[in-house]
Protein backbone atom coordinates (compact mmCIF):
# COMPACT_ATOMS: atom_id res chain seq x y z
CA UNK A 1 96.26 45.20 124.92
CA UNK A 2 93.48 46.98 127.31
CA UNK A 3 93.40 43.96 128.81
CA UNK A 4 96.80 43.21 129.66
CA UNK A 5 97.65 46.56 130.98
CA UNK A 6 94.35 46.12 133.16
CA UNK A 7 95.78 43.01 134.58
CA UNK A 8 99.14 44.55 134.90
CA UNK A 9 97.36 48.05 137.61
CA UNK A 10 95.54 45.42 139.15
CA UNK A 11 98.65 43.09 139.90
CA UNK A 12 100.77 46.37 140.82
CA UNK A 13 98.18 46.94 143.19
CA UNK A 14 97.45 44.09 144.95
CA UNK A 15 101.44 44.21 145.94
CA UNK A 16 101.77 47.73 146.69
CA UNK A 17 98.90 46.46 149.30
CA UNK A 18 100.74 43.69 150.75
CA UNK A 19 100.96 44.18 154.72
CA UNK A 20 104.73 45.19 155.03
CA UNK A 21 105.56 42.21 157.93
CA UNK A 22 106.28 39.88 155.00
CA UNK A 23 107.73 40.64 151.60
CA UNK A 24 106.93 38.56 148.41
CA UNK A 25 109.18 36.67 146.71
CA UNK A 26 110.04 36.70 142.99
CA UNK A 27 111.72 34.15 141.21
CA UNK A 28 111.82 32.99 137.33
CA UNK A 29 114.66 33.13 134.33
CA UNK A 30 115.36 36.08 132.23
CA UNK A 31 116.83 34.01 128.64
CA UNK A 32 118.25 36.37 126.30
CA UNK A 33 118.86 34.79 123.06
CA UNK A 34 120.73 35.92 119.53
CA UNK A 35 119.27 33.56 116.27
CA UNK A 36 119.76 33.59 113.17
CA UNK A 37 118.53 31.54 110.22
CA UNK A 38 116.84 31.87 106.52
CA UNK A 39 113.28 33.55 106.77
CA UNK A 40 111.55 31.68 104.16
CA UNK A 41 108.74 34.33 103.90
CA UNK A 42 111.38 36.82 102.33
CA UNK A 43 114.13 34.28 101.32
CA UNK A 44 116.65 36.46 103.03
CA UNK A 45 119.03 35.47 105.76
CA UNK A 46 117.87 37.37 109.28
CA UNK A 47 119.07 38.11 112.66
CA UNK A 48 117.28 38.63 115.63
CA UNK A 49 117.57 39.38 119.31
CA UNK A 50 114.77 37.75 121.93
CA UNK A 51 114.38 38.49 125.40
CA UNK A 52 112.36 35.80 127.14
CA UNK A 53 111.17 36.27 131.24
CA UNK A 54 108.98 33.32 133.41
CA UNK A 55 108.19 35.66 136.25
CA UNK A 56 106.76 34.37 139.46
CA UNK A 57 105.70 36.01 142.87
CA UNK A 58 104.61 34.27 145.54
CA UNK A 59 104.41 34.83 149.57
CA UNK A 60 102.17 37.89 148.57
CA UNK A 61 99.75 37.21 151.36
CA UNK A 62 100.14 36.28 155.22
CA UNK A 63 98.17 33.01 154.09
CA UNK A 64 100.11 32.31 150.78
CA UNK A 65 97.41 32.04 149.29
CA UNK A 66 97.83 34.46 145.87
CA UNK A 67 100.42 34.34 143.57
CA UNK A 68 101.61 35.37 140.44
CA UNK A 69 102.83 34.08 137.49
CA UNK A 70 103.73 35.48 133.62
CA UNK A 71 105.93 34.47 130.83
CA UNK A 72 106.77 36.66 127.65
CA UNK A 73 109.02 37.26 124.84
CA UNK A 74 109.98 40.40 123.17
CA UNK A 75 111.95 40.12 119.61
CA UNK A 76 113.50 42.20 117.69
CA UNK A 77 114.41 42.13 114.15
CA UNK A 78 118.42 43.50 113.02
CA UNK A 79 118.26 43.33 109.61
CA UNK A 80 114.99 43.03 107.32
CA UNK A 81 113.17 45.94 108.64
CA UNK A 82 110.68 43.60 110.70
CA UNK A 83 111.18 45.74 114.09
CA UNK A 84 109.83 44.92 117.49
CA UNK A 85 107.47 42.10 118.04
CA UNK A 86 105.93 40.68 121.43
CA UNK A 87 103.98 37.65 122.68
CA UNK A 88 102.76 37.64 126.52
CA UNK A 89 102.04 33.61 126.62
CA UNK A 90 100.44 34.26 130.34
CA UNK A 91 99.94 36.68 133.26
CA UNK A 92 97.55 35.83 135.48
CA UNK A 93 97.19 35.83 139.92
CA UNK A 94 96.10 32.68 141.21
CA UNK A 95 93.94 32.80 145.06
CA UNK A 96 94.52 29.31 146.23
CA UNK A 97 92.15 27.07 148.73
CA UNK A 98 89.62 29.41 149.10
CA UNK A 99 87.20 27.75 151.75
CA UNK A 100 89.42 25.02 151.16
CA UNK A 101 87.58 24.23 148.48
CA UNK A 102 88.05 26.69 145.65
CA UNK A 103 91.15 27.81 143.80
CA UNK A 104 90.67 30.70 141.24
CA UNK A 105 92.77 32.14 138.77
CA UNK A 106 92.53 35.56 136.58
CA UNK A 107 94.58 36.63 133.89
CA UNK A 108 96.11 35.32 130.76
CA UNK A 109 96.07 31.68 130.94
CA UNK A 110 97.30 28.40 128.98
CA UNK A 111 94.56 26.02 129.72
CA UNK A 112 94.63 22.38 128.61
CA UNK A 113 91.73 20.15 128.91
CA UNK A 114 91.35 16.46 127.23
CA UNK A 115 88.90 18.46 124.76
CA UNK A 116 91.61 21.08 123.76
CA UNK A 117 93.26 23.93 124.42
CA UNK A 118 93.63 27.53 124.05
CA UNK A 119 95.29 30.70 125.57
CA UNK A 120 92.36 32.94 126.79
CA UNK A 121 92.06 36.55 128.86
CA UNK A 122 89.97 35.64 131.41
CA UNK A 123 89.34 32.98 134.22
CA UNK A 124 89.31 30.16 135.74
CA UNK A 125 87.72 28.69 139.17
CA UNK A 126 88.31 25.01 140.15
CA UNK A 127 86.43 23.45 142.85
CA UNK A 128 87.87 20.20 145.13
CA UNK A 129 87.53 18.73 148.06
CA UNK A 130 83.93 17.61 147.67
CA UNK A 131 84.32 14.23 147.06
CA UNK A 132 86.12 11.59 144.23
CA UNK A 133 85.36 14.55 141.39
CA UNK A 134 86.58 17.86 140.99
CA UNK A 135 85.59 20.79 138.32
CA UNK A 136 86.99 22.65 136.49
CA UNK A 137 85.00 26.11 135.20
CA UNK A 138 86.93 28.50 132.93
CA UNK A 139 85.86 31.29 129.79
CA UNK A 140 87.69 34.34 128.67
CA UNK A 141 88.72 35.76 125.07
CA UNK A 142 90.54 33.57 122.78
CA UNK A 143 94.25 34.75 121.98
CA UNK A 144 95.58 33.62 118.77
CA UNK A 145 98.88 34.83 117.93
CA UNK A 146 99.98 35.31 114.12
CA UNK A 147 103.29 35.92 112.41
CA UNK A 148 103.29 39.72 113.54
CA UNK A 149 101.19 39.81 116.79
CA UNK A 150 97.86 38.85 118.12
CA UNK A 151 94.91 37.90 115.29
CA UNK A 152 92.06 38.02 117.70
CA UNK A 153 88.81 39.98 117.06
CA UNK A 154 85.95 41.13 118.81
CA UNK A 155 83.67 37.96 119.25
CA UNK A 156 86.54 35.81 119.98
CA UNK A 157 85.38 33.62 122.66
CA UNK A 158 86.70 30.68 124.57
CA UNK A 159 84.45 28.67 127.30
CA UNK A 160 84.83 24.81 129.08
CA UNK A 161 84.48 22.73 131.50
CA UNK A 162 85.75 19.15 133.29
CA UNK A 163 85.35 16.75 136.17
CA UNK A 164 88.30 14.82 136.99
CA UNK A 165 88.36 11.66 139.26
CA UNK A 166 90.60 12.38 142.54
CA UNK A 167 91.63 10.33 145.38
CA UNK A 168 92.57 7.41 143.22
CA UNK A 169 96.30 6.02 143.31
CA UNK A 170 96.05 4.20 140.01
CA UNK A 171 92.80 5.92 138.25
CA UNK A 172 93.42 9.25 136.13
CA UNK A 173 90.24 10.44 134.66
CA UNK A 174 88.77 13.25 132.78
CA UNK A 175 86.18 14.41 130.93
CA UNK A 176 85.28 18.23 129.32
CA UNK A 177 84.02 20.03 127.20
CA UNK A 178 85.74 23.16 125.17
CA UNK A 179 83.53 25.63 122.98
CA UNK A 180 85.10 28.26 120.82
CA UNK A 181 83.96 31.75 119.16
CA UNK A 182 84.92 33.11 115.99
CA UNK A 183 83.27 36.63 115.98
CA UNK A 184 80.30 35.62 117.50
CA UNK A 185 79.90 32.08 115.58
CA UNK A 186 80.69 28.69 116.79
CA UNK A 187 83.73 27.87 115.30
CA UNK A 188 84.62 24.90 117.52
CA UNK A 189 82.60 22.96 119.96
CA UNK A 190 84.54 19.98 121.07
CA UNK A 191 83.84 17.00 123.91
CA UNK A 192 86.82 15.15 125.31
CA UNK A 193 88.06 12.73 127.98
CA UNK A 194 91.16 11.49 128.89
CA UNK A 195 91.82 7.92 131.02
CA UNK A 196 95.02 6.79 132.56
CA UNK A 197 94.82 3.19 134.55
CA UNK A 198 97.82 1.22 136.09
CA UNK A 199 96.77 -2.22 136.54
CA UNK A 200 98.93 -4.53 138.95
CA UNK A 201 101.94 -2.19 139.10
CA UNK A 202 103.13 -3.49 135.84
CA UNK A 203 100.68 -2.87 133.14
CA UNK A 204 99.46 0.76 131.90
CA UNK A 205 96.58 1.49 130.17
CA UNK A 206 95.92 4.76 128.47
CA UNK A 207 93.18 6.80 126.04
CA UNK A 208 92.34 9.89 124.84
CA UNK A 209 89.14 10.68 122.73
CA UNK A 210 88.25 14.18 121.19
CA UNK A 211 84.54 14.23 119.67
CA UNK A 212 84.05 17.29 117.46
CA UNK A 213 79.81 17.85 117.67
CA UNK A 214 79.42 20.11 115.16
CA UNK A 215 80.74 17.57 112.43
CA UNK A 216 79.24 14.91 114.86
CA UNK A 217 82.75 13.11 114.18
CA UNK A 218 85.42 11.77 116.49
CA UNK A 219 88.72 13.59 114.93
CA UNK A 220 90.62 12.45 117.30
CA UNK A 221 91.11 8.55 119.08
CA UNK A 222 94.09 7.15 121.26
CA UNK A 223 94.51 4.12 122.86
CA UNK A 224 97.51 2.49 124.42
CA UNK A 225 99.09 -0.10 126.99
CA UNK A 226 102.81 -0.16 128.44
CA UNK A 227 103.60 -3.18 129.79
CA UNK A 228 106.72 -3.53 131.60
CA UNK A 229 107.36 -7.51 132.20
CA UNK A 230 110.33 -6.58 134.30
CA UNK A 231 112.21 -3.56 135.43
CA UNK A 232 114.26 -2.96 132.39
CA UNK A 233 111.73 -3.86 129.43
CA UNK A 234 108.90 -1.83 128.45
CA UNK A 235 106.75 -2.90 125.66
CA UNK A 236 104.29 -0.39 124.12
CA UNK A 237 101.62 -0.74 121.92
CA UNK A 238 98.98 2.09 120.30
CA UNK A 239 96.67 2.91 117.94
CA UNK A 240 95.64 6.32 116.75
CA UNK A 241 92.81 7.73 114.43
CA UNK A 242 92.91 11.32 113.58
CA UNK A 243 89.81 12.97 111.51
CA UNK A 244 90.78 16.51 110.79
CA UNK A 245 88.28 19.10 111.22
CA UNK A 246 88.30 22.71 110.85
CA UNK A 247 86.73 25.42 112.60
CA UNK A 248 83.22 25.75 111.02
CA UNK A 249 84.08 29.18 110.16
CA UNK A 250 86.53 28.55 108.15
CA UNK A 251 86.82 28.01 104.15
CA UNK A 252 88.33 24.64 104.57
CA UNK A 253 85.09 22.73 107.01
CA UNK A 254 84.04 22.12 103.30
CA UNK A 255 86.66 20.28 101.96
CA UNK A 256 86.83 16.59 102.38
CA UNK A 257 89.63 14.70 104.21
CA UNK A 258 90.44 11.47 104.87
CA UNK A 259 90.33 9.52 108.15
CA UNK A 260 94.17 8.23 109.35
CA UNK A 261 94.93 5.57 111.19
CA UNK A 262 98.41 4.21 112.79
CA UNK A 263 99.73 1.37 115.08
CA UNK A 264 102.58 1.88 117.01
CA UNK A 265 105.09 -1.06 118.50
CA UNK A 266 107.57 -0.40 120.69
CA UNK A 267 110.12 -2.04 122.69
CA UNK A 268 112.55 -0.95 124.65
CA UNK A 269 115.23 -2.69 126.62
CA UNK A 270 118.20 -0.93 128.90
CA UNK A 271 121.03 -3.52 129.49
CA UNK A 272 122.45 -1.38 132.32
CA UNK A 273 123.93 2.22 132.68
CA UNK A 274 125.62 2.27 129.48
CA UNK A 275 123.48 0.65 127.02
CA UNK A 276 120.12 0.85 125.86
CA UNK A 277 118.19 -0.36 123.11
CA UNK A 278 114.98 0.38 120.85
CA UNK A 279 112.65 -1.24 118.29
CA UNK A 280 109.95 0.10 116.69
CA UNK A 281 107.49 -0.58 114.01
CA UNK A 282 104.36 2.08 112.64
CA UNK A 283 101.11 0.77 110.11
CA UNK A 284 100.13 4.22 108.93
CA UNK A 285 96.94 3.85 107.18
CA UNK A 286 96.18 7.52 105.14
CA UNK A 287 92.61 5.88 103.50
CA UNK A 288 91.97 4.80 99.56
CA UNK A 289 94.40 2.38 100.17
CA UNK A 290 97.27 4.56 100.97
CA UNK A 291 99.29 2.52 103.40
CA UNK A 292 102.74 3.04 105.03
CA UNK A 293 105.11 0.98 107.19
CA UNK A 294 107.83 2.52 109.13
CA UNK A 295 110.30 0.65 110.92
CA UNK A 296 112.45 1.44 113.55
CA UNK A 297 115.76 1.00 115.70
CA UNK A 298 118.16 2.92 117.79
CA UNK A 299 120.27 2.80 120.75
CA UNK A 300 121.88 4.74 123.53
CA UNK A 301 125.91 3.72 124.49
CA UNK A 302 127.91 5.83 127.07
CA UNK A 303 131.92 3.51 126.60
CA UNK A 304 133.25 6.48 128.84
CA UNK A 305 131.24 7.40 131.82
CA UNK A 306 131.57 11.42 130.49
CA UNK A 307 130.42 10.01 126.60
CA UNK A 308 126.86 9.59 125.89
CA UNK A 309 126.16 8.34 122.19
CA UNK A 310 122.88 7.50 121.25
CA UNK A 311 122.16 6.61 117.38
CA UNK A 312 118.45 6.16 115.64
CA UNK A 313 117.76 4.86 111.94
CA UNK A 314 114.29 4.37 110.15
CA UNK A 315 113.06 3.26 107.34
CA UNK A 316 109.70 4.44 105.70
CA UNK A 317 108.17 2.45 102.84
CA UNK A 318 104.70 2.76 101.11
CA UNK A 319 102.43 5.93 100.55
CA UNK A 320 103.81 8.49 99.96
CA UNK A 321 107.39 7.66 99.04
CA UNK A 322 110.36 5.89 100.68
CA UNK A 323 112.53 7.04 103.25
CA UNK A 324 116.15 5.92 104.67
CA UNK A 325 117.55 7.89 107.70
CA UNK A 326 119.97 8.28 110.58
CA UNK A 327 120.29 10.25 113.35
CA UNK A 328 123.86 10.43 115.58
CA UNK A 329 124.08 12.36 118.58
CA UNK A 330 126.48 12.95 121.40
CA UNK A 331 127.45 14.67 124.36
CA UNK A 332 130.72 14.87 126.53
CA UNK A 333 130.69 16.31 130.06
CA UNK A 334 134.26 18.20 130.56
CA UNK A 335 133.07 18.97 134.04
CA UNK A 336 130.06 19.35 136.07
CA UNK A 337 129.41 22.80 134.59
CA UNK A 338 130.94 22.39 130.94
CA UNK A 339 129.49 20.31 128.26
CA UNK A 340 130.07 19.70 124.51
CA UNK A 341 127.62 18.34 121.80
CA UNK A 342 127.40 17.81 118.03
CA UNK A 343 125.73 15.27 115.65
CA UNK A 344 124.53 14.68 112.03
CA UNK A 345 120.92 13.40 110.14
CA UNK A 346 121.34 12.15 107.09
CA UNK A 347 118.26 10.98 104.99
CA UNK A 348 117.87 9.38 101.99
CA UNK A 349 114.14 9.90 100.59
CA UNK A 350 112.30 8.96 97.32
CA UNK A 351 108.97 10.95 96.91
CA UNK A 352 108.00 10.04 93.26
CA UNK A 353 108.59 6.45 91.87
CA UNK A 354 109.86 8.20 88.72
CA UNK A 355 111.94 10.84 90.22
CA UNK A 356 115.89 9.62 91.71
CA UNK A 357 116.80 9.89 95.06
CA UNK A 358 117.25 12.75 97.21
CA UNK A 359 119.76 13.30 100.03
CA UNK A 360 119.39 15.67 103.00
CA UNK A 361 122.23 16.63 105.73
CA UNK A 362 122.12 18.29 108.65
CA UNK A 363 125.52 18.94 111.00
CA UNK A 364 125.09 20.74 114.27
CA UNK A 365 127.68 21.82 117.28
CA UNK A 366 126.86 22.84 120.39
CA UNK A 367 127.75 23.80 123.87
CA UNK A 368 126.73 24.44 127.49
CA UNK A 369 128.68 26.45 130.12
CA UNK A 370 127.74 27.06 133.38
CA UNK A 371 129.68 29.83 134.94
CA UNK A 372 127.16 30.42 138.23
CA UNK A 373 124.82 28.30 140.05
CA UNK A 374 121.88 31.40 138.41
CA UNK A 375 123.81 31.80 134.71
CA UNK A 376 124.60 29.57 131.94
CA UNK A 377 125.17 30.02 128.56
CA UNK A 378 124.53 27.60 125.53
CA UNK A 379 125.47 27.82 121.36
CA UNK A 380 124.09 25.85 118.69
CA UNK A 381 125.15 26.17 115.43
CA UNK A 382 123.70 23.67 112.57
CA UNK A 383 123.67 23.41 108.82
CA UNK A 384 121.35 21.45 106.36
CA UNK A 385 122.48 20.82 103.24
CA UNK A 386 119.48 19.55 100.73
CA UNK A 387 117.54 19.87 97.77
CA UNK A 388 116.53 23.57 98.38
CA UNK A 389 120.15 24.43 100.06
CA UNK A 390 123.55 24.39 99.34
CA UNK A 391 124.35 25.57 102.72
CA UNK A 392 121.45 26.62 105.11
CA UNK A 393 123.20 27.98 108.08
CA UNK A 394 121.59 29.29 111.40
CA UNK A 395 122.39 29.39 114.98
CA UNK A 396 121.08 30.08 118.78
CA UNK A 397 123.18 31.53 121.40
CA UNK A 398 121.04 31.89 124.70
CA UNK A 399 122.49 33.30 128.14
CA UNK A 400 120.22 32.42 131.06
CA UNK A 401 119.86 33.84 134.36
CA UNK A 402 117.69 32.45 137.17
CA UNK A 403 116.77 34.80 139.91
């Protein structure tokens, strides 16, 4: 909390300082939101109210250089005595092309490198135009948010570092490095990279590799290639290995796991406007033996230009179980600023050979109405109806306004 208010006197003052022969301008979406739903954790139905705001300022400077950007939510509980909660997701100024050369940002911050990511209080400098590779330096407390607020503790640390490839039209590139604290131990210490390559305008290749070197174990391997023979056919294929680890603090680095493994087919085909097609087919491979096969199909159909209809079925086999399910969906456009939606999932699933089958239902409504270019309101009602419920119903209405 120090910290935020800190960055909150420093951000007042830096525009109460702004020469007066420009003025800054602020933009973002204030989304206020009614839900409710079953809480689980009390097995009581609950109603809340959420006020969500994506601020940004920019044209602070002569240059326009700084700017600043935060997003938050505040909720507040009606009903089971939970009161006021708060996350700030970011809040942080950003001085661009310092030099020309150096962009630096200070606040509360998402960042995302091919090693992980975290939210941290702190910063983060990035330093281009020096050649094909830029870096990335960034460190800063690591937030964690819990049920009822923020979890973190003294000695909760976040640090990393990457070099991206730039310049190249068909090369993405990555590679980092992401170290986390858990008061004052290593909890996580992880190196990544990340590779994107388009090869003769029709052919994409793609990886991602996470190596965790405290367990000295890769937990986490992607490769892929979409391949798109002509304009309207895409054919993917991927495999995937996921080790979990832990954080080394924590009881559970002593368990043992098993290594999974999954390849993905895909192919997709759009006939024209109003018709599109999908097949897919999964080898999930959960070790001892455990195998699953998942297969796939669904399509997209708009028969009236203001109709869109798109339907999806699979069906799961193997480890652990066997699944049959559908998914319907559609959506009618009234008129450029009205619009009308509703669908139903309905799965059959067998998790024990000896056990009958189980049905699960969900039915949802909803609607979108625009009644300004800056404000537009939406409802979504639903209702699953399963082995735990008899009626499970919960809903979102959400009134947006874009300033």
């Amino acid at each position: 909390m120090r910290m935020t208010r800190l960055l909150c006197i420093i951000m007042a003052v830096s525009l109460l300082g702004a020469t007066p022969c420009w003025s800054a301008a602020v933009s973002g979406r204030s989304s206020t939101q009614a839900l409710w739903f079953n809480n689980d954790f009390i097995d009581r139905r609950q109603v809340e109210l959420a006020q969500y705001l994506r601020l940004s300022i920019t044209n602070i400077d002569q240059a326009g250089k700084f700017s600043i950007q935060g997003y938050g939510r505040g909720t507040a509980d009606l009903n089971n005595g939970e009161g006021l909660n708060g996350r700030l997701y970011y809040l942080y100024g950003d001085l661009n092309n310092i030099y020309d050369k150096i962009d630096v940002r200070l606040g509360r911050q998402f960042i995302n490198l091919s090693a992980g990511s975290a939210i941290v209080d702190g910063g983060m400098v990035d330093l281009k135009n020096i050649g094909p590779v830029a870096l990335t330096v960034l460190g800063g407390r690591d937030v964690i948010f819990g049920l009822r607020g923020e979890l973190s503790q003294g000695g909760d640390y976040a640090v990393g570092t990457a070099a991206r490839l730039v310049g190249f039209r068909k090369t993405d590139l990555e590679v980092s490095w992401l170290r986390k604290w858990d008061e004052n131990d290593i909890s996580r210490d992880i190196l990544g990279a990340s590779l994107k390559q388009y090869i003769l305008n029709n052919l994409q290749m793609y990886g991602n590799a996470r190596f965790d070197a405290i367990t000295e174990v890769f937990n986490e391997v992607l490769g892929g290639v979409k391949y798109y023979p002509i304009a309207n056919l895409v054919l993917t294929g991927e495999w995937y290995q996921s080790y979990p680890t832990f954080d080394a603090t924590s009881i559970y680095s002593v368990f043992a796991v098993n290594r999974y493994q999954e390849g993905v087919f895909r192919i997709d085909y759009t006939f024209s406007d109003l018709f599109a097609v999908n097949l897919g087919y999964t080898y999930e491979d959960f070790g001892d033996d455990a195998l699953g096969h998942v297969y796939q199909a669904g399509c997209s159909l708009r028969p009236i230009d203001p109709l869109l209809v798109s339907v999806e079925y699979d069906n799961r086999q193997g480890y652990f179980g066997s699944t049959n399910g559908i998914i319907v969906d559609a959506a009618y456009d009234f008129t450029r600023n009205l619009q009308a939606a509703g669908g139903f999932t309905f799965d059959v699933y067998q998790r024990d050979s000896l056990a009958n089958d189980e049905i699960a239902r969900k039915y949802w409504i909803g609607g979108k109405y625009r009644m300004a270019k800056n404000l537009a309101a939406s409802l979504r009602i639903e209702d699953d109806v399963n082995a735990r419920y008899h009626e499970n119903l919960q809903g979102r209405f959400i009134l947006d306004y874009d300033f």
